[in-house]
N, C-alpha and C. Protein backbone atom coordinates (compact mmCIF):
# COMPACT_ATOMS: atom_id res chain seq x y z
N UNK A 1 5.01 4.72 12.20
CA UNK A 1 4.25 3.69 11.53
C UNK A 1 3.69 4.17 10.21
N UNK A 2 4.03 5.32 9.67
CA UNK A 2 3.27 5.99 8.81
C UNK A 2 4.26 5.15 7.47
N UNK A 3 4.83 4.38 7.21
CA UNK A 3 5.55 3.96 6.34
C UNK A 3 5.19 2.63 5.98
N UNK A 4 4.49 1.50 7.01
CA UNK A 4 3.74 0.54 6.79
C UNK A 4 3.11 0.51 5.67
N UNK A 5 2.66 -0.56 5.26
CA UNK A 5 1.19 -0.66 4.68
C UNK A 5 -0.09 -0.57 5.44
N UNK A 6 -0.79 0.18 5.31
CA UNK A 6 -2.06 0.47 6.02
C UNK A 6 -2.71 -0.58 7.20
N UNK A 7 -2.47 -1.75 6.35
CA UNK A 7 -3.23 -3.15 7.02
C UNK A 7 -2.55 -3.48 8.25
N UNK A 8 -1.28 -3.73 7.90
CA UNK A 8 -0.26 -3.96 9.05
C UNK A 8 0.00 -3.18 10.10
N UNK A 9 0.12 -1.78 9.58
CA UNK A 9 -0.17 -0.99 10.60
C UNK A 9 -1.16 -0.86 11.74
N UNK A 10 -2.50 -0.79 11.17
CA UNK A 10 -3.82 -1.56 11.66
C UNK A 10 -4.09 -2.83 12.64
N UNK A 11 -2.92 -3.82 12.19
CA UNK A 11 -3.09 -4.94 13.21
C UNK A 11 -2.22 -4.58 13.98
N UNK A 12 -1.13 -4.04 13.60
CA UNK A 12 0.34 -4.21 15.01
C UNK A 12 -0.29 -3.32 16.16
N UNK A 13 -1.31 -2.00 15.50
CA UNK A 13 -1.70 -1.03 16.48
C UNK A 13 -3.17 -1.59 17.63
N UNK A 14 -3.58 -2.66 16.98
CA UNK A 14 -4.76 -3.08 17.42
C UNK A 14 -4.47 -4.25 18.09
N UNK A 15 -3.63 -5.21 18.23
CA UNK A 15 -2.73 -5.84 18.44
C UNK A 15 -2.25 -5.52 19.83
N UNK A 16 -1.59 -4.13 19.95
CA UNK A 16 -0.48 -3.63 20.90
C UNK A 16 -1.67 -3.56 21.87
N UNK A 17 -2.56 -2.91 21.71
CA UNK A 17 -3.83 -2.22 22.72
C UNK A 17 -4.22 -3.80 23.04
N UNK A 18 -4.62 -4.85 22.51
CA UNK A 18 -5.33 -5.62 22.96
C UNK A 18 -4.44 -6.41 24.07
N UNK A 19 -2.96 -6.68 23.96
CA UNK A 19 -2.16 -7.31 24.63
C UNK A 19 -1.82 -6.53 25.86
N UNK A 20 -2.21 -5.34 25.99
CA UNK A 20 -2.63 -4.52 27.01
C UNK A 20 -3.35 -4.83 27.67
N UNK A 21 -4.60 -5.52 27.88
CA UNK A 21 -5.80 -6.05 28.41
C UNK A 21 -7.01 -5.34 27.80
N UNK A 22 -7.03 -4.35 26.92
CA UNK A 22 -8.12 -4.05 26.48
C UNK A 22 -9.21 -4.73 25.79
N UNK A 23 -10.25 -4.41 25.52
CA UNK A 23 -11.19 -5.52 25.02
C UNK A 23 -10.96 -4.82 23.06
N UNK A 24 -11.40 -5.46 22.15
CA UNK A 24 -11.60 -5.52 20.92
C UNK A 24 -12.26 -3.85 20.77
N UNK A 25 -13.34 -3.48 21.25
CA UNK A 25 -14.10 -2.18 20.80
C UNK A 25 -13.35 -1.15 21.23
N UNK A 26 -12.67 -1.48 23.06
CA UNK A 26 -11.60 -0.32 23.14
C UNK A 26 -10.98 -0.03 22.35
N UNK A 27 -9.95 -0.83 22.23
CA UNK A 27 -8.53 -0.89 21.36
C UNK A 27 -9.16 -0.21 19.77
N UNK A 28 -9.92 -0.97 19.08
CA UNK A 28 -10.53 -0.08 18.11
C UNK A 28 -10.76 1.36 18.26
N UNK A 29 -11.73 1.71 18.97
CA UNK A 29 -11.91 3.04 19.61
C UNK A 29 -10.36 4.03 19.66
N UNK A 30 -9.66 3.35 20.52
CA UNK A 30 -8.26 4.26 20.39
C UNK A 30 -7.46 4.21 19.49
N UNK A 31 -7.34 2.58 18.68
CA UNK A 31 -6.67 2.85 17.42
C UNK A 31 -7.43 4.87 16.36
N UNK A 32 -8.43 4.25 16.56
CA UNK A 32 -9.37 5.32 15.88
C UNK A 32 -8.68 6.85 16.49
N UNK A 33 -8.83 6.74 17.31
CA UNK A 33 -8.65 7.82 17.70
C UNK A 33 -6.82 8.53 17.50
N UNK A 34 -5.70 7.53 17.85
CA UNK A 34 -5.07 8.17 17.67
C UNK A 34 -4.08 7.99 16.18
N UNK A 35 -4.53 6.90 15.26
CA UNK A 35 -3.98 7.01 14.02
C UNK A 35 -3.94 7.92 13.45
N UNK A 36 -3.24 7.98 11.88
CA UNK A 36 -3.57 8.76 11.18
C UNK A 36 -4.72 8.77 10.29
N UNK A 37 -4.89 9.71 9.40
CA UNK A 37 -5.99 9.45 8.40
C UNK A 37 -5.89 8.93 7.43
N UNK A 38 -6.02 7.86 6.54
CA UNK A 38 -5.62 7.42 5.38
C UNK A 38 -6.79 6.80 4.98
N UNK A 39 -6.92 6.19 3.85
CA UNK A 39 -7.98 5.59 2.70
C UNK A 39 -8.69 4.80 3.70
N UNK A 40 -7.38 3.85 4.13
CA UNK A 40 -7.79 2.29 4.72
C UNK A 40 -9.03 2.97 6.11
N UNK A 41 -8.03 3.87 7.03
CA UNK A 41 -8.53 4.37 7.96
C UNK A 41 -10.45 4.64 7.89
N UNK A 42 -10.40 5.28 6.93
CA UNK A 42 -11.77 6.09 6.90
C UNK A 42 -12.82 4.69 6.77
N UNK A 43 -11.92 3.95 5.99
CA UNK A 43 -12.67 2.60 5.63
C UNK A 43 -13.24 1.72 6.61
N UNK A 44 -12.35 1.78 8.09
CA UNK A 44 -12.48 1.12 9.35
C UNK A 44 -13.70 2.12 10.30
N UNK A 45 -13.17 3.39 10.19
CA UNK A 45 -14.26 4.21 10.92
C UNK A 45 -15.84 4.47 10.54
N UNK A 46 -15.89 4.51 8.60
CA UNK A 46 -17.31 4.21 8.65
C UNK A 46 -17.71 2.60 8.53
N UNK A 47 -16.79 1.67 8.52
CA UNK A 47 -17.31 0.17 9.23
C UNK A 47 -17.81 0.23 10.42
N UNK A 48 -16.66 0.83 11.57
CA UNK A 48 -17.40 1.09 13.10
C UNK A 48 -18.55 1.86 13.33
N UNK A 49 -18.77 2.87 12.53
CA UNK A 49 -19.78 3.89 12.39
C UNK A 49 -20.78 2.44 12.12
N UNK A 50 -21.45 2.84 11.05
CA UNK A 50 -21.85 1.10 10.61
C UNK A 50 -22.57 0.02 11.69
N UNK A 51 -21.41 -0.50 12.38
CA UNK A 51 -21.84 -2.00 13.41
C UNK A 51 -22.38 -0.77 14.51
N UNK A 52 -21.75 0.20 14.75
CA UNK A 52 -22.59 0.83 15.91
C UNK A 52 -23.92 0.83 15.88
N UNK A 53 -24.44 1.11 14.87
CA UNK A 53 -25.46 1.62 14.40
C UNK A 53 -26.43 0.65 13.67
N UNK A 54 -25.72 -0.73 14.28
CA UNK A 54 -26.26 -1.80 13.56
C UNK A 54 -27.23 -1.88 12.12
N UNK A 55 -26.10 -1.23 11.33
CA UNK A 55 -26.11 -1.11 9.84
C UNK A 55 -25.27 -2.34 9.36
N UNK A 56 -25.62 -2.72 8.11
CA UNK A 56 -25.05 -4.02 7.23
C UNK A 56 -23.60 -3.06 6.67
N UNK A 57 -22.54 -4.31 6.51
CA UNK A 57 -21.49 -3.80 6.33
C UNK A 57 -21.06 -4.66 5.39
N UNK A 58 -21.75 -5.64 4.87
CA UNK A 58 -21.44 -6.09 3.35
C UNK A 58 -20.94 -5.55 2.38
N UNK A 59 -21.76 -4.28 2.01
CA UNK A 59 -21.50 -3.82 0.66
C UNK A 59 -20.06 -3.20 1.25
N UNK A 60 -19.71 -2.57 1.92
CA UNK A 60 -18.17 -1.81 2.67
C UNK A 60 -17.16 -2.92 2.50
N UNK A 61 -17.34 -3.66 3.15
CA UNK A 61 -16.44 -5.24 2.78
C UNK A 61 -16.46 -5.46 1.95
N UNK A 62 -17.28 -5.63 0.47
CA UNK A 62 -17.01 -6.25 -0.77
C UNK A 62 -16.32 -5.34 -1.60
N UNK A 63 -17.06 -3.91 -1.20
CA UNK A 63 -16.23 -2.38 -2.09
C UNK A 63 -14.37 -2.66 -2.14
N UNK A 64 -14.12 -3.24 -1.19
CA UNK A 64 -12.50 -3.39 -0.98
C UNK A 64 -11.72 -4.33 -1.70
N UNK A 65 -10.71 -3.71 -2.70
CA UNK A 65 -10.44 -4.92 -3.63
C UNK A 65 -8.81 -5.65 -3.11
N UNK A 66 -8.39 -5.12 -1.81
CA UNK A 66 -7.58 -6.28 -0.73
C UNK A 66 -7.73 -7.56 -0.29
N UNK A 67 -7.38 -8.50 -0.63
CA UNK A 67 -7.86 -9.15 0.39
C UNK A 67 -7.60 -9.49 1.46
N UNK A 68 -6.82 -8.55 2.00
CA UNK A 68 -5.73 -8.81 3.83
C UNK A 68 -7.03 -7.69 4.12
N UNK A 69 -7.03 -6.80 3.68
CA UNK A 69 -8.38 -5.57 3.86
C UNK A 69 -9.40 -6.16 4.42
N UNK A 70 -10.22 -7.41 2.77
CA UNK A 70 -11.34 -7.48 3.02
C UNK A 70 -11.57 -8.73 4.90
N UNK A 71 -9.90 -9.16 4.57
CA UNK A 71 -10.10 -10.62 5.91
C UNK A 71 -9.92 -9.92 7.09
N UNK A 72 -9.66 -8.76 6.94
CA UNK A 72 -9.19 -7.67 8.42
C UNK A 72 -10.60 -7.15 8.75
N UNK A 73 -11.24 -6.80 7.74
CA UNK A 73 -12.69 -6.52 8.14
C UNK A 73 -13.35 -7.49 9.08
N UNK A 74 -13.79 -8.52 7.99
CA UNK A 74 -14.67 -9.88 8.38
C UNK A 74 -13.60 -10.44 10.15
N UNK A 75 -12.24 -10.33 10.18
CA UNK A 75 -12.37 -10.52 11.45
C UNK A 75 -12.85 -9.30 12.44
N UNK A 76 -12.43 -8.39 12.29
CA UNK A 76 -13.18 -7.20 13.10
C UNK A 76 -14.94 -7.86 13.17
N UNK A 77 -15.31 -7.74 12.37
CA UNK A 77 -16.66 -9.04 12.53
C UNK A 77 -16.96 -9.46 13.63
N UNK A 78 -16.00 -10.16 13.70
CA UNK A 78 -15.77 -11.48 14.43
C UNK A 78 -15.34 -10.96 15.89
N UNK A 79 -14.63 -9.82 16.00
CA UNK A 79 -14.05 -9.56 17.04
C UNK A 79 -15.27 -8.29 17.66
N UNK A 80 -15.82 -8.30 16.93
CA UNK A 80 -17.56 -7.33 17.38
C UNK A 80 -17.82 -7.94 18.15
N UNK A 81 -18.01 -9.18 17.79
CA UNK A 81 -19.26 -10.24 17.89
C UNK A 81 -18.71 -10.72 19.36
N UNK A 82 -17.72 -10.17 19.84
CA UNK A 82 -17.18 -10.63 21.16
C UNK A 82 -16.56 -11.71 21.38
N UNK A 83 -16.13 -12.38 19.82
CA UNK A 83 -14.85 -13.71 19.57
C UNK A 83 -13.69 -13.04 20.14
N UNK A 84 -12.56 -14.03 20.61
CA UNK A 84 -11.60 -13.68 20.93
C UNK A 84 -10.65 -13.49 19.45
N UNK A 85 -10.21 -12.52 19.09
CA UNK A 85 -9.29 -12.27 17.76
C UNK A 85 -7.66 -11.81 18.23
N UNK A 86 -7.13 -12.23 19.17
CA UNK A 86 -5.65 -11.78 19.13
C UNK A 86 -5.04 -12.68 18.61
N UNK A 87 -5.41 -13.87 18.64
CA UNK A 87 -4.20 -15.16 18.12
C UNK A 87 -4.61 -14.92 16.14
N UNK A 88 -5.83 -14.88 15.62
CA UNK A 88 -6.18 -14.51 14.66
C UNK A 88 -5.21 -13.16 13.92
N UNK A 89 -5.16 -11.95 15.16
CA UNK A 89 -4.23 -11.32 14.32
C UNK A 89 -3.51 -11.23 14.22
N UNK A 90 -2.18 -12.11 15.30
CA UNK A 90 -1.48 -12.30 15.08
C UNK A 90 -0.93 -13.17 14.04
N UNK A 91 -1.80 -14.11 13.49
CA UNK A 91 -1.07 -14.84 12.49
C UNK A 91 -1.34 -13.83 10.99
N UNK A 92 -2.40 -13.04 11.53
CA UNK A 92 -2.58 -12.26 9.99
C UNK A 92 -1.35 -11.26 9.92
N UNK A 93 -0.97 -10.91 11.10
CA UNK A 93 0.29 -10.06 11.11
C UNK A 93 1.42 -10.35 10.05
N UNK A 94 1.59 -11.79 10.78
CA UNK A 94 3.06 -12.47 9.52
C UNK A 94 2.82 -12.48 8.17
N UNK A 95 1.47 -13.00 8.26
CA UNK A 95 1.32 -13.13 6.59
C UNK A 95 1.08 -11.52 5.77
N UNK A 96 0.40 -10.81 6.24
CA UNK A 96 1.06 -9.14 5.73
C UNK A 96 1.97 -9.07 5.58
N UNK A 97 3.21 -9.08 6.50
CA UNK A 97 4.06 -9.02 6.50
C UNK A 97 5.14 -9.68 5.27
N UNK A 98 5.06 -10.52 5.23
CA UNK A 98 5.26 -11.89 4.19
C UNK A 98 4.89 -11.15 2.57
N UNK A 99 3.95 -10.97 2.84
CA UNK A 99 2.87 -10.36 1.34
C UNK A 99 3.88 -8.90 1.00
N UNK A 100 3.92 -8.25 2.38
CA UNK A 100 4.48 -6.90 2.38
C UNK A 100 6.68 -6.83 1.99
N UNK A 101 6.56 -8.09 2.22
CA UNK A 101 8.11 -8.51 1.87
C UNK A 101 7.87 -8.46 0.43
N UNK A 102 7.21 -9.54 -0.18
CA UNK A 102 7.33 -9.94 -0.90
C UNK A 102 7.10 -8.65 -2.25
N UNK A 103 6.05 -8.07 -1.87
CA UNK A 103 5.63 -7.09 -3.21
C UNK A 103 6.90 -5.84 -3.16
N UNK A 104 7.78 -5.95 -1.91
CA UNK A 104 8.96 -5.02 -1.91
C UNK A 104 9.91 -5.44 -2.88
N UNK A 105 10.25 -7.00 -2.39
CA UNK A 105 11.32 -7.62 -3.45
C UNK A 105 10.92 -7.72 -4.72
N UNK A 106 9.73 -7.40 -5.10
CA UNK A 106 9.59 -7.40 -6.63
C UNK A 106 9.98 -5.80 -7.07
N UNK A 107 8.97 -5.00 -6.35
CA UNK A 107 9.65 -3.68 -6.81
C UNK A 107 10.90 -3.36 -6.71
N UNK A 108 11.87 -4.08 -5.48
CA UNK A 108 13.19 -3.63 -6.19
C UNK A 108 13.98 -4.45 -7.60
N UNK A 109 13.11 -5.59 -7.20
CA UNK A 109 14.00 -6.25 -8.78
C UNK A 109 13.21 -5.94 -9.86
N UNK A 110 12.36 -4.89 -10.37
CA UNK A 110 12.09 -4.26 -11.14
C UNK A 110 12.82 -2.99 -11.51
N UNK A 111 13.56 -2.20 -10.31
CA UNK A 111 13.87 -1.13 -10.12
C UNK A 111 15.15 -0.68 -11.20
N UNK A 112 15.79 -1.34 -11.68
CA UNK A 112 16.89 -1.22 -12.60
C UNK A 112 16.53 -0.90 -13.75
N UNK A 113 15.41 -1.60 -13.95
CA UNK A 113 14.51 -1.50 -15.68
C UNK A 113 13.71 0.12 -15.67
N UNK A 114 13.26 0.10 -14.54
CA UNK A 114 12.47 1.83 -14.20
C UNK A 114 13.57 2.76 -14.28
N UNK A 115 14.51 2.36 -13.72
CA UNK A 115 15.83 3.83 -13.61
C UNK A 115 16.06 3.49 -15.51
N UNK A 116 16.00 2.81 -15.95
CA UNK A 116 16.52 2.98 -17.41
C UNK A 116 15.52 3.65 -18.25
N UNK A 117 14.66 3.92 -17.60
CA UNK A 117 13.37 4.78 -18.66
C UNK A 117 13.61 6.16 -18.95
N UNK A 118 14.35 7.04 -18.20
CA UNK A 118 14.98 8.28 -18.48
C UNK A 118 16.16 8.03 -19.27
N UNK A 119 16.81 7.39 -19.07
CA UNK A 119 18.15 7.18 -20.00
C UNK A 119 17.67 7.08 -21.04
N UNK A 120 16.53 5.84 -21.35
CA UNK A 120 16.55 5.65 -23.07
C UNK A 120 15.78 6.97 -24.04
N UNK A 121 14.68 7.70 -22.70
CA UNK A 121 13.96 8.27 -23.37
C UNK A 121 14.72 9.73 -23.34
N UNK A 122 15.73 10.37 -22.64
CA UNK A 122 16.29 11.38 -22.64
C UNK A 122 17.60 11.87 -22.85
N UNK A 123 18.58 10.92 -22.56
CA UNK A 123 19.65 10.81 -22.53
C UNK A 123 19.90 10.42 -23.66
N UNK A 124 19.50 8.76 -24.43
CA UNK A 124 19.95 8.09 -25.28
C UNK A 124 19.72 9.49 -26.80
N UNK A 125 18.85 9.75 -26.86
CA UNK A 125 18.50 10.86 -27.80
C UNK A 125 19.71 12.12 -27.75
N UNK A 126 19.62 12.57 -26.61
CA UNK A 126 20.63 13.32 -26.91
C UNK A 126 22.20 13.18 -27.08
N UNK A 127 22.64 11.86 -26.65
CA UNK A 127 23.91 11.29 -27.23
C UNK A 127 24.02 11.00 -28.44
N UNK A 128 22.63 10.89 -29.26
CA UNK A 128 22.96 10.91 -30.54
C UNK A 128 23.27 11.99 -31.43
N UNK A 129 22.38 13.10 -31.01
CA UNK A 129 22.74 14.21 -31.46
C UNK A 129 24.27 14.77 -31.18
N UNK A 130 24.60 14.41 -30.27
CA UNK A 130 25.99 14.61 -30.06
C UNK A 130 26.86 14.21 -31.38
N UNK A 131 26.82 12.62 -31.35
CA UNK A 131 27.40 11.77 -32.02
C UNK A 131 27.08 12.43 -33.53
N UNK A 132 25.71 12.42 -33.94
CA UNK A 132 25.56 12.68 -35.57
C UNK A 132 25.25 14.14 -35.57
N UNK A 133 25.95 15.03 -34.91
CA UNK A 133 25.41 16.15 -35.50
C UNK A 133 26.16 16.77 -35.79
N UNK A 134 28.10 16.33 -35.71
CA UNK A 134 28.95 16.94 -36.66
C UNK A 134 28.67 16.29 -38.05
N UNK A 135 28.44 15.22 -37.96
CA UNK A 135 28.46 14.28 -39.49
C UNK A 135 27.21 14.78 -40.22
N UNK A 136 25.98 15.15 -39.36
CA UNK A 136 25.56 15.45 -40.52
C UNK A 136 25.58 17.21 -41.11
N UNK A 137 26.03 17.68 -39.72
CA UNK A 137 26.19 19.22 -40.72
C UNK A 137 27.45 19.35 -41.32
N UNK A 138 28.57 18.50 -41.44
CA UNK A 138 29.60 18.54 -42.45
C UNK A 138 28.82 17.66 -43.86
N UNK A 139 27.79 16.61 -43.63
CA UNK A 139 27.26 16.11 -44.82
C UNK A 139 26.35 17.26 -45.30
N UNK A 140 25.78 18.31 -44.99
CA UNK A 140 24.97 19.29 -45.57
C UNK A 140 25.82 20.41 -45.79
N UNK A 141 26.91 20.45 -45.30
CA UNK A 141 28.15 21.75 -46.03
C UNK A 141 28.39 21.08 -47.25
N UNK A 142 28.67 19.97 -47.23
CA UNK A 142 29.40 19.38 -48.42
C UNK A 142 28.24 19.08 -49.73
N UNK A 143 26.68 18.96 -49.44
CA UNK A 143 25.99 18.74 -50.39
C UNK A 143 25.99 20.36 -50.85
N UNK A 144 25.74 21.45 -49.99
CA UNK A 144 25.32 22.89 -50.07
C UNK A 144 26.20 23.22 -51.07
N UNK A 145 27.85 22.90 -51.01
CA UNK A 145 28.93 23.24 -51.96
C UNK A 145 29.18 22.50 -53.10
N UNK A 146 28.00 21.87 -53.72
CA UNK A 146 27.69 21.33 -54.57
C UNK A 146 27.27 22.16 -55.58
């Protein structure tokens, strides 16, 4: 799962545990425990840190400039608060997903224009020198023998 986007990863893993029969704080708890560490990650553990400790988690939620992030939070919220959130993440699933399609198919139909940035800036230069650099050191023999 380490190839996901953070978010998605996050729901499919929180997701899997809950369709297990676990409750919302378990499944959190073990997501926590056996993910990896990443940005998003640390972001979820001092949120849980946080509601444990019945600390405000506003400013943590607004700091996030996602907004699958900031709506993954606010349902965790929700799924504190002892709401039922599996049908919730499941529909947030697709639409990641969707989002996560979509920003792929742009980077590859960008990808042709990026591979041409070494060519023009490295290649194209030195094919010229190829090209003009008999012409011009036969044009500087021929001015020199002047």
């Amino acid at each position: 799962m380490e190839n996901l986007a953070p978010p998605l990863s996050v729901v499919l893993q929180l997701q899997l545990e809950m369709e297990n029969g676990h409750s919302f704080r378990e499944s959190l708890r073990q997501m926590l425990r056996s993910h990896d560490e990443n940005d998003f990650m640390k972001t979820i553990r001092e949120w849980s840190v946080r509601k444990s400790h019945n600390q405000s988690t506003d400013v943590l939620v607004k700091s996030l400039t996602s907004p699958y992030r900031r709506t993954l939070l606010d349902l965790f919220e929700r799924g504190w608060d002892g709401e039922p959130i599996l049908e919730p993440l499941q529909s947030m699933e697709e639409e990641i997903r969707v989002a996560a399609q979509a920003e792929l198919d742009q980077f590859i139909a960008t990808l042709p224009f990026r591979a041409m940035i070494p060519l023009l800036l490295l290649q194209f230069p030195a094919y010229m020198l190829l090209l003009l650099g008999p012409i011009l050191s036969d044009l500087s023999r021929q001015l020199g023998s002047m």
